[in-house]
N, C-alpha and C. Protein backbone atom coordinates (compact mmCIF):
# COMPACT_ATOMS: atom_id res chain seq x y z
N UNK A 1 -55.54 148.42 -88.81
CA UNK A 1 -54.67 148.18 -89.94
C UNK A 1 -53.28 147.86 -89.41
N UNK A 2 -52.80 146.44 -90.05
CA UNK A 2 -51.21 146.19 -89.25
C UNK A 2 -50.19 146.73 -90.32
N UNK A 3 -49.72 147.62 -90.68
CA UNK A 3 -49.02 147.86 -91.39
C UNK A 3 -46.95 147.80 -91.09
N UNK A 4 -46.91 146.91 -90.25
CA UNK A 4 -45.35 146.44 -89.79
C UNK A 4 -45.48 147.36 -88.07
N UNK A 5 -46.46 148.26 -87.59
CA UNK A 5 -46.31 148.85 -86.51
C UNK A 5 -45.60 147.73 -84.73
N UNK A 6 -46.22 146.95 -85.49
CA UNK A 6 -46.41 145.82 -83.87
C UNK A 6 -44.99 145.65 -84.24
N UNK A 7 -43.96 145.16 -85.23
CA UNK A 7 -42.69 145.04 -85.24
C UNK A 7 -41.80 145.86 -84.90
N UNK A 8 -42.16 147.07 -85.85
CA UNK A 8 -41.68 148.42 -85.06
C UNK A 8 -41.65 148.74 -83.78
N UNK A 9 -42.60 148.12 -82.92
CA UNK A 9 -42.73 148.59 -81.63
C UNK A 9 -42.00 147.39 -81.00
N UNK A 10 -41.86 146.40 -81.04
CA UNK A 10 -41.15 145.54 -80.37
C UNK A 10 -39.32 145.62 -80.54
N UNK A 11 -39.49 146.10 -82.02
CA UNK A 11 -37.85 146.83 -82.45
C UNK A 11 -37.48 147.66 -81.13
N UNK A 12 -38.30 148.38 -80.81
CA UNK A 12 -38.33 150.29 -80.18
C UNK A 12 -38.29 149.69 -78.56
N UNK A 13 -38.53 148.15 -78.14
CA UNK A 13 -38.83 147.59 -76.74
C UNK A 13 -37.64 147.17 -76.35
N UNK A 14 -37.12 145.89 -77.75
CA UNK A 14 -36.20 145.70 -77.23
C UNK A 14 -34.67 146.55 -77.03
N UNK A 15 -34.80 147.36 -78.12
CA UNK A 15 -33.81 148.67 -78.37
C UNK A 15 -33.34 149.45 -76.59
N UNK A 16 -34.54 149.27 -76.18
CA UNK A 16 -34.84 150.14 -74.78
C UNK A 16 -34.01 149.38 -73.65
N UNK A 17 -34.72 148.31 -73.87
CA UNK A 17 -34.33 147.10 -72.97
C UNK A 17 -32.82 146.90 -72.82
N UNK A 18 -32.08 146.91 -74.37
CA UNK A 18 -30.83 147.01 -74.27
C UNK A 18 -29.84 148.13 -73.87
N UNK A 19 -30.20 148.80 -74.07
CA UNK A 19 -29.82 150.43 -73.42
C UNK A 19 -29.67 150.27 -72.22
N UNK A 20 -30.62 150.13 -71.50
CA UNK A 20 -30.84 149.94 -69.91
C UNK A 20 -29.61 148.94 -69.50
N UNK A 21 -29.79 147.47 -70.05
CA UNK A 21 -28.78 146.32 -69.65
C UNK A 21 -27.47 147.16 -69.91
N UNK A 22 -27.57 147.64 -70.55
CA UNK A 22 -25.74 148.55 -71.14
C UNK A 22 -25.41 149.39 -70.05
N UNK A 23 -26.62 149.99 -69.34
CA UNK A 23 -26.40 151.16 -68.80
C UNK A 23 -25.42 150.90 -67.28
N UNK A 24 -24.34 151.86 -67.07
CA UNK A 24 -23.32 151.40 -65.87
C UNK A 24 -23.93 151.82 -64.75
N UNK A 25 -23.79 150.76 -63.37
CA UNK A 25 -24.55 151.12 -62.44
C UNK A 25 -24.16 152.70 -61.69
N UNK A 26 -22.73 152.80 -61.76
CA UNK A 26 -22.07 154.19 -61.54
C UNK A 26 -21.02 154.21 -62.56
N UNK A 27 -20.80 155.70 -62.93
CA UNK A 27 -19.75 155.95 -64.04
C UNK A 27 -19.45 157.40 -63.46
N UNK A 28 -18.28 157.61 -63.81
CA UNK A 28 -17.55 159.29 -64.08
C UNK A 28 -16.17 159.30 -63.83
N UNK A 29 -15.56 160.60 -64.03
CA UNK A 29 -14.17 160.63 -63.97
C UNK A 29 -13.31 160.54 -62.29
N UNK A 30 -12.64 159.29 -62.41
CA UNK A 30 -12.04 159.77 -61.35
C UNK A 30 -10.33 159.10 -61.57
N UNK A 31 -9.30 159.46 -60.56
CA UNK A 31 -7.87 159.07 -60.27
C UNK A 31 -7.22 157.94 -60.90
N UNK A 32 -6.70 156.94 -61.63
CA UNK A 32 -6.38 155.61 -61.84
C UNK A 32 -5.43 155.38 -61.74
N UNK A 33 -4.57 154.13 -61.01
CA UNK A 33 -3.21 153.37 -60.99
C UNK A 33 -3.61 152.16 -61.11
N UNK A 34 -2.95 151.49 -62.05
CA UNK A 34 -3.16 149.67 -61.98
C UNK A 34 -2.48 149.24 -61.04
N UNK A 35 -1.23 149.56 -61.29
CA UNK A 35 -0.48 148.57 -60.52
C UNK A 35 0.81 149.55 -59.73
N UNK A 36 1.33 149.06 -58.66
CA UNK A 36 2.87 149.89 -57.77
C UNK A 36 2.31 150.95 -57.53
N UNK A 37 3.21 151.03 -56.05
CA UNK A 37 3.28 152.56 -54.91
C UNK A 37 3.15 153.87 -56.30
N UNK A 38 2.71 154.69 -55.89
CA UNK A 38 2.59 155.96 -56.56
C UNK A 38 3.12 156.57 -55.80
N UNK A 39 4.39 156.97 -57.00
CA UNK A 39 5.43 158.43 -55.84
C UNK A 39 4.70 159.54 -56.23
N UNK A 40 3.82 159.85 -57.04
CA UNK A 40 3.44 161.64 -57.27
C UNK A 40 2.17 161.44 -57.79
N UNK A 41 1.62 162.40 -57.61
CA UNK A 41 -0.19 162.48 -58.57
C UNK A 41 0.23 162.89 -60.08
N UNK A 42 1.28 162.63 -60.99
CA UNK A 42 1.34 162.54 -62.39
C UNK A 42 1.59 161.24 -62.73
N UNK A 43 1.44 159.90 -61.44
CA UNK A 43 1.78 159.05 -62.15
C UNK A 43 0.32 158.57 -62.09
N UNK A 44 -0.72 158.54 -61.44
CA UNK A 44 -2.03 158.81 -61.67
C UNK A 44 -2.83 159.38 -63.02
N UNK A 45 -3.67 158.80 -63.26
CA UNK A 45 -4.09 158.54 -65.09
C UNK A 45 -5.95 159.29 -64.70
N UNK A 46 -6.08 160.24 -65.02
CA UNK A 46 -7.70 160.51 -64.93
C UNK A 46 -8.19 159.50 -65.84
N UNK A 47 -9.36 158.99 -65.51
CA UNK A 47 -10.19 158.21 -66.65
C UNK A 47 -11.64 157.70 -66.12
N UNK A 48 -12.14 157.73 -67.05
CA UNK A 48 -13.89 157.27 -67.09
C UNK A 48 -13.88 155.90 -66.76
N UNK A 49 -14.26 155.86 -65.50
CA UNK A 49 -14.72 154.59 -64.25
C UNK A 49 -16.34 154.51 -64.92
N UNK A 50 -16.74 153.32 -64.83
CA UNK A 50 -18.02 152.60 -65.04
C UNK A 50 -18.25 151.56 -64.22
N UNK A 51 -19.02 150.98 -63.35
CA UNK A 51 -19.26 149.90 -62.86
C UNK A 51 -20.50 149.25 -63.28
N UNK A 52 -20.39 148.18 -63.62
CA UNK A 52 -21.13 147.48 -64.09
C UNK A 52 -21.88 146.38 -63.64
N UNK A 53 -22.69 145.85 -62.58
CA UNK A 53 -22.28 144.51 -62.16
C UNK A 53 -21.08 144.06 -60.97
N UNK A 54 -20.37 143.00 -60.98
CA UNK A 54 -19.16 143.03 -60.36
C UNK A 54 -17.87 143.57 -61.12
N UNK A 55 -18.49 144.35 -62.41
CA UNK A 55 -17.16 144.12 -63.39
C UNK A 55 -16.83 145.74 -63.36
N UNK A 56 -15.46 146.22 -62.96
CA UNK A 56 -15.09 147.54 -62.85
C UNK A 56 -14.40 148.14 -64.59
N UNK A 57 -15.01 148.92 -65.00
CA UNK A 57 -14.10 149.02 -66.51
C UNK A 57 -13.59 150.62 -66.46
N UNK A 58 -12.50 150.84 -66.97
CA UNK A 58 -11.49 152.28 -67.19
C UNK A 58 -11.24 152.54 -69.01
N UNK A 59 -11.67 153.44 -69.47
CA UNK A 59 -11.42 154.23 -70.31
C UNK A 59 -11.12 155.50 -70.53
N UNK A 60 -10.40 155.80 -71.70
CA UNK A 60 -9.84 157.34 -71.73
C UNK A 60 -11.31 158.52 -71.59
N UNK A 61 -12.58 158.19 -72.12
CA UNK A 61 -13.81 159.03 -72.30
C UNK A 61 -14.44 158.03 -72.05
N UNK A 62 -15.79 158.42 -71.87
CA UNK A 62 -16.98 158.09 -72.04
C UNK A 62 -17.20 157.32 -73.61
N UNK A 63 -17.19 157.67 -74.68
CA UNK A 63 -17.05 157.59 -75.92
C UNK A 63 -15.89 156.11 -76.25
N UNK A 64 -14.64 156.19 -75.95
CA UNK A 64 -14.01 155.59 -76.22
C UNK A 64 -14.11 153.93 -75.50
N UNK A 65 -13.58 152.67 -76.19
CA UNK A 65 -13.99 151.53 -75.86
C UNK A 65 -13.32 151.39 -74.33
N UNK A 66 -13.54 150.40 -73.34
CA UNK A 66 -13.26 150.19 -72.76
C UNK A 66 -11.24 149.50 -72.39
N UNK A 67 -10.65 150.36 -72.10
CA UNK A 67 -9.08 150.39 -71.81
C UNK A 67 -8.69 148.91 -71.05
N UNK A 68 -9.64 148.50 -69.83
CA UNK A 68 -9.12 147.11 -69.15
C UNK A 68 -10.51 147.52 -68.02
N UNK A 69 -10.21 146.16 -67.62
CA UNK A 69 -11.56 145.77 -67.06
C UNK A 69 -11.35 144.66 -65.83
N UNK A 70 -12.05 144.89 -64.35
CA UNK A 70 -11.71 144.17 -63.36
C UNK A 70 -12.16 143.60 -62.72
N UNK A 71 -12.52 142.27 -62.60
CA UNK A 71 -14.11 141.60 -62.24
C UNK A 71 -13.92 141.41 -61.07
N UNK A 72 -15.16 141.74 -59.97
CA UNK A 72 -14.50 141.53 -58.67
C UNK A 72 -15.48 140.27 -58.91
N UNK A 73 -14.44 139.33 -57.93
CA UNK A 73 -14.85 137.95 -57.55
C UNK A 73 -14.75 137.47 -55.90
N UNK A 74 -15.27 136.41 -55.87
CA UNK A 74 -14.90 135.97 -54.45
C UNK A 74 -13.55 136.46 -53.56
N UNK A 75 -12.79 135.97 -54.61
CA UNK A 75 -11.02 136.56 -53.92
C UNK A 75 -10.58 137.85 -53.63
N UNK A 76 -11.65 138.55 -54.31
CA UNK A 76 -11.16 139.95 -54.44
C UNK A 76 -11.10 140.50 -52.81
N UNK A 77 -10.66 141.15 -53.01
CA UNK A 77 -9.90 142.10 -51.64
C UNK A 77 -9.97 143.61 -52.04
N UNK A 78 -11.21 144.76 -50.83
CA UNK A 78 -11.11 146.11 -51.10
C UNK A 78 -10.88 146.26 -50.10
N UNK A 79 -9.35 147.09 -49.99
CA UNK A 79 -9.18 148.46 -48.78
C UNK A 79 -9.54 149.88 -49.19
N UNK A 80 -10.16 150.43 -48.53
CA UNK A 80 -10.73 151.61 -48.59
C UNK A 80 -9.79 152.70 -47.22
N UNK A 81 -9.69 153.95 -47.96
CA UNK A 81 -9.19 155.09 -47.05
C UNK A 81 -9.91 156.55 -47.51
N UNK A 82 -9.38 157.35 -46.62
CA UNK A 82 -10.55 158.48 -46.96
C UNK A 82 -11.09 158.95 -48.18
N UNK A 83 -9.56 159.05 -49.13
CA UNK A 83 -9.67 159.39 -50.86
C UNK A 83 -9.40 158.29 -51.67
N UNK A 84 -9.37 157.26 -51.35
CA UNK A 84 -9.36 156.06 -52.31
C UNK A 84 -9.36 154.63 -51.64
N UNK A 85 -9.44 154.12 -53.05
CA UNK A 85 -9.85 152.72 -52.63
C UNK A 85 -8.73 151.69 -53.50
N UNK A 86 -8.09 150.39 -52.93
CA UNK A 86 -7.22 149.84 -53.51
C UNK A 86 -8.39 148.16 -53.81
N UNK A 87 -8.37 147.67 -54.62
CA UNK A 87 -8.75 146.71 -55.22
C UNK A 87 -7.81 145.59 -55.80
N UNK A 88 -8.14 144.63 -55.25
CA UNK A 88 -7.09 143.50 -55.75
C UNK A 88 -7.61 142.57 -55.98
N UNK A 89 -8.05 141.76 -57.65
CA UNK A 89 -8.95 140.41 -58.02
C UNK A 89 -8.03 139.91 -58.83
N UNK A 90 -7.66 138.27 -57.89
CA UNK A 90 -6.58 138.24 -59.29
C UNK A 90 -5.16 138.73 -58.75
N UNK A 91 -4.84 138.95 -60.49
CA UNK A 91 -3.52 139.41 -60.22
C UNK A 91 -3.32 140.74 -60.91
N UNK A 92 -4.66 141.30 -60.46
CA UNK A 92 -5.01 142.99 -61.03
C UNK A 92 -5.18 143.75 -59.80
N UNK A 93 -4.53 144.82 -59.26
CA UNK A 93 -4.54 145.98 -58.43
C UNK A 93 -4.93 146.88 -59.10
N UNK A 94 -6.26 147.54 -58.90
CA UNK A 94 -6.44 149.07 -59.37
C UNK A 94 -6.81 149.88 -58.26
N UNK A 95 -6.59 150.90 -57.96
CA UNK A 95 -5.70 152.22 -57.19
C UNK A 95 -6.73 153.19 -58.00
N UNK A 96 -8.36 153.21 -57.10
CA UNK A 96 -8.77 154.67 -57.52
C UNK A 96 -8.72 155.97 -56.37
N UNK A 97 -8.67 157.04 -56.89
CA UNK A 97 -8.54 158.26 -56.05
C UNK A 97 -9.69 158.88 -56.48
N UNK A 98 -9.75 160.04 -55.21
CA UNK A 98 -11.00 161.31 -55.77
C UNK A 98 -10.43 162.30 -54.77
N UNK A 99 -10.91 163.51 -55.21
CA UNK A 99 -10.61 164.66 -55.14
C UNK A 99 -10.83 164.84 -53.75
N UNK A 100 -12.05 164.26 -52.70
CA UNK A 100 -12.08 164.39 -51.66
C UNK A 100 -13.19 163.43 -51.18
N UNK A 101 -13.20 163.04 -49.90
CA UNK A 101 -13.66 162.26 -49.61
C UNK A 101 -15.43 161.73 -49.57
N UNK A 102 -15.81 162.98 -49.64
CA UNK A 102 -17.52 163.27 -50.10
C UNK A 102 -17.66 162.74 -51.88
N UNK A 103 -16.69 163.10 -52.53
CA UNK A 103 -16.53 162.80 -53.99
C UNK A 103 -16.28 160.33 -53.50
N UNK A 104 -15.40 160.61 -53.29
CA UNK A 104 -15.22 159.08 -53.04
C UNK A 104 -16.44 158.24 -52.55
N UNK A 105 -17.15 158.62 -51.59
CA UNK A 105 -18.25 158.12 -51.11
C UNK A 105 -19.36 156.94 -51.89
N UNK A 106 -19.87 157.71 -52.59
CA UNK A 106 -20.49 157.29 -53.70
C UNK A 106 -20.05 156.09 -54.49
N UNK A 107 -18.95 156.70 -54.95
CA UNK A 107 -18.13 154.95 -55.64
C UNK A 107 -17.44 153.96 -54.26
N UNK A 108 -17.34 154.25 -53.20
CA UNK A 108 -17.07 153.15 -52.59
C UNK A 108 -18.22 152.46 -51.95
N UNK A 109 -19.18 153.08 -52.19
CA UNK A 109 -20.84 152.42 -51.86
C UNK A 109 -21.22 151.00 -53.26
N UNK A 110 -21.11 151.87 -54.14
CA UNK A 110 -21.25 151.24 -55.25
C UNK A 110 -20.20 149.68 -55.61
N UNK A 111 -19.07 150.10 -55.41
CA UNK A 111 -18.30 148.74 -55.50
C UNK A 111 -18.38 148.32 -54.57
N UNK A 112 -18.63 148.61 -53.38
CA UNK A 112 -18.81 147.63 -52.00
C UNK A 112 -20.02 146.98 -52.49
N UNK A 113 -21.54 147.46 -53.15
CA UNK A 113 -22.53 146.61 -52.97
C UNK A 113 -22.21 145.37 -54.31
N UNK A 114 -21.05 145.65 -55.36
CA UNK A 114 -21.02 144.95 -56.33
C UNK A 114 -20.31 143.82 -55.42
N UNK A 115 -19.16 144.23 -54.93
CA UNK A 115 -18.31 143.09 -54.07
C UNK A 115 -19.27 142.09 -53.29
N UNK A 116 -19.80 143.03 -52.56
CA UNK A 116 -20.92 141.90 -51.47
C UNK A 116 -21.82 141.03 -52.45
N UNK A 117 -22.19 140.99 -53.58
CA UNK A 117 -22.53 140.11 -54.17
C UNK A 117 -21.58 139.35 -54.75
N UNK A 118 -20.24 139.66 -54.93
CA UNK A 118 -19.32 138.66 -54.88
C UNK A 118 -19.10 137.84 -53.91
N UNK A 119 -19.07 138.53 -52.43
CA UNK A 119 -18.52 138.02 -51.60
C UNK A 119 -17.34 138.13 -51.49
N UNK A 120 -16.76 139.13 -52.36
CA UNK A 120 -15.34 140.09 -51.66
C UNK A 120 -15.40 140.02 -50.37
N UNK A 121 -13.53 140.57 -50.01
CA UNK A 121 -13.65 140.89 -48.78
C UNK A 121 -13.29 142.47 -48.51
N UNK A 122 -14.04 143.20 -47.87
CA UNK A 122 -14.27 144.36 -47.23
C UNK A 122 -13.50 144.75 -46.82
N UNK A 123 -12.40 145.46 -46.63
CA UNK A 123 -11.81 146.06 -45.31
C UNK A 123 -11.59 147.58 -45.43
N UNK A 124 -11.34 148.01 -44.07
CA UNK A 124 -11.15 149.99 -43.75
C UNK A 124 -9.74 149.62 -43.73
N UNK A 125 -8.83 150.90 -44.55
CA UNK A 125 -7.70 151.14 -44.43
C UNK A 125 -7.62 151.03 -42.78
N UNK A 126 -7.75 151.84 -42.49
CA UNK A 126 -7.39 152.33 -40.74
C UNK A 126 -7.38 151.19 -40.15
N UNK A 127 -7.94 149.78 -41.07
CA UNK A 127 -7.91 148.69 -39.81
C UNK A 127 -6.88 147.56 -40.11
N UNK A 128 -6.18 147.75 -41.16
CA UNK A 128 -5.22 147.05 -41.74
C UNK A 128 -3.94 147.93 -41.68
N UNK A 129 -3.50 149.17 -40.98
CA UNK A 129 -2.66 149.85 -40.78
C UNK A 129 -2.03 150.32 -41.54
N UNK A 130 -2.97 151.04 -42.62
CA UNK A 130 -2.26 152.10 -44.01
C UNK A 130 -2.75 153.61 -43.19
């Protein structure tokens, strides 16, 4: 008996399907500066990091829409140091931190493998003399 089920279930497939495409390859709270030297850790903004793809997005929660958003591209440029990572695509610098360097790990894996499919360029603090 077809009583609308086969629709329902393709509703319930693609529903799934989209969830997944939505879903961020890494997300959670960590450090934020867009832009300029940071004289103190209050000028540092906590906020919900998501990576998506090549596209980096910052919001106040989880919940709330996306605040600004940073596509890494060919041009882009990451220096990395023990607790953070500086990002430059464009004419956007974002400046993330973490609490310690085991915490950082993880997200600099993650945007390094988004970059390398850009074809960013890579670099270690320590080798550019920060």
């Amino acid at each position: 008996m077809c009583d609308g089920s086969l629709d329902d279930l393709e509703d319930d497939i693609m529903a799934e399907f989209e969830v997944e495409e939505c879903k961020p390859d890494k997300a959670g709270w960590l450090k934020k500066r867009q832009t300029g030297p940071a004289v103190s850790l209050e000028d540092w903004q906590v906020m919900w990091i998501a990576i998506k793809g090549p596209r980096i997005y910052w919001q106040e929660s989880e919940l709330h829409a996306a605040a600004g958003e940073l596509v890494l591209t060919s041009d882009a440029v990451i220096l990395t140091a023990r607790k953070s990572l500086e990002i430059v695509a464009g004419n956007t610098t974002l400046l993330l931190l973490a609490a310690t360097a085991e915490e950082l790990l993880p997200w600099r894996e993650s945007i390094e493998a988004a970059a390398l499919d850009s074809a960013a360029i890579i670099c270690d603090a320590k080798l550019v003399g920060r």
